[in-house]
Protein backbone atom coordinates (compact mmCIF):
# COMPACT_ATOMS: atom_id res chain seq x y z
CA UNK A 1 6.41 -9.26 26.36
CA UNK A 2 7.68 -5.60 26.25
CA UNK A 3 10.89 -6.97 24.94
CA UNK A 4 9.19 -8.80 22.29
CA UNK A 5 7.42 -5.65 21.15
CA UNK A 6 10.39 -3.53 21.18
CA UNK A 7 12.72 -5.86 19.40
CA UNK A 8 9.86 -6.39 16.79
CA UNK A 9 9.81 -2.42 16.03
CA UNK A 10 13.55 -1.94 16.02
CA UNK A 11 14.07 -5.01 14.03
CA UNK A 12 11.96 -2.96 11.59
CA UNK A 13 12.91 0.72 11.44
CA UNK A 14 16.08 2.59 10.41
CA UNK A 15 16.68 5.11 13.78
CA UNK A 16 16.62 2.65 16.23
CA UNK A 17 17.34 4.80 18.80
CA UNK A 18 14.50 6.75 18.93
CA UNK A 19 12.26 3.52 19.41
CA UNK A 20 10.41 3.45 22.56
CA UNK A 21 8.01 1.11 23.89
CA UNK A 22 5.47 1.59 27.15
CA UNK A 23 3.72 -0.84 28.70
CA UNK A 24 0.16 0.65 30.39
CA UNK A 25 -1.50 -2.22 32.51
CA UNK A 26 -4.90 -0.83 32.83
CA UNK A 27 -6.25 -4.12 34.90
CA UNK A 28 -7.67 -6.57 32.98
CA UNK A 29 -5.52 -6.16 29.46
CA UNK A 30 -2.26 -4.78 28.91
CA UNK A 31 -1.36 -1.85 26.30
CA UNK A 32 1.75 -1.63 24.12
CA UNK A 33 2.17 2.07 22.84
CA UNK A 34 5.36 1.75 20.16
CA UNK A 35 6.51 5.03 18.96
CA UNK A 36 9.29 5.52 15.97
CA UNK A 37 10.58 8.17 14.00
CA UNK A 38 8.26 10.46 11.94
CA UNK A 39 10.02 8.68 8.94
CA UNK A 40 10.08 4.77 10.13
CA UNK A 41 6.55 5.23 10.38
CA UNK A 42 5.78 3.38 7.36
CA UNK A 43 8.25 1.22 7.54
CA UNK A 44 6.47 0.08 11.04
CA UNK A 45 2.82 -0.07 9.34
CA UNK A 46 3.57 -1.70 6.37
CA UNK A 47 1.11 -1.22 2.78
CA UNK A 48 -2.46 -1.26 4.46
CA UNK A 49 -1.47 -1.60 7.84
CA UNK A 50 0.16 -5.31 7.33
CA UNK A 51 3.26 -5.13 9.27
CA UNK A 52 0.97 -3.50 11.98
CA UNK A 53 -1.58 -6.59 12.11
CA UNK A 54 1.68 -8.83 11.77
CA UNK A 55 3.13 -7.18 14.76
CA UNK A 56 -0.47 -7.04 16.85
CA UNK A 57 -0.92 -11.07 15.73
CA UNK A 58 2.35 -12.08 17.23
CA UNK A 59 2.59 -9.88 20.36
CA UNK A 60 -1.51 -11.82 21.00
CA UNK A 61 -0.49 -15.10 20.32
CA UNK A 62 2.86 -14.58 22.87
CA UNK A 63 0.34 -13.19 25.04
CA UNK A 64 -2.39 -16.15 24.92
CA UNK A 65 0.25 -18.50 26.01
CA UNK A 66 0.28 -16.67 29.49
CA UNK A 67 -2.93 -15.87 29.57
CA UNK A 68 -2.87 -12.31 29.33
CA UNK A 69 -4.81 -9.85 26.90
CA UNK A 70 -2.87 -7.25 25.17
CA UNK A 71 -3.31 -4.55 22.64
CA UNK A 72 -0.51 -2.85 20.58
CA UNK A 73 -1.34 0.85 19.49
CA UNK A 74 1.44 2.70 17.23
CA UNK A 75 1.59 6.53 18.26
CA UNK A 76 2.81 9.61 15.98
């Protein structure tokens, strides 16, 4: 699922190298905390936070499949 995530963002972004993605299992659901580049940031949120939803939507349905609740959070 991490992989998913992180090949989502750099798919996305110009500076792929300074995409990094942590996984925080915090017991019952399962936290994906994507940071990029202070100027990929809009490229990763998209106009009103559409690319962000698309991202969140995708990463859930992968998730549902195995049963496992996630959330995706996109850090400064």
């Amino acid at each position: 699922m991490k992989q998913l995530v992180e090949f989502i963002a750099k798919s996305l972004v110009d500076n792929t190298d300074v995409v990094s993605v942590t996984e925080v299992d915090s017991g019952h659901e399962v936290v994906y905390q994507i940071r990029v580049a202070d100027e990929d940031m809009g490229r990763i949120i998209g106009k009103q936070g559409r690319i962000a939803k698309a991202i969140r939507t995708v990463t859930k349905a992968a998730a549902t499949k195995k049963g496992v609740k996630v959330q995706v959070e996109i850090l400064e």
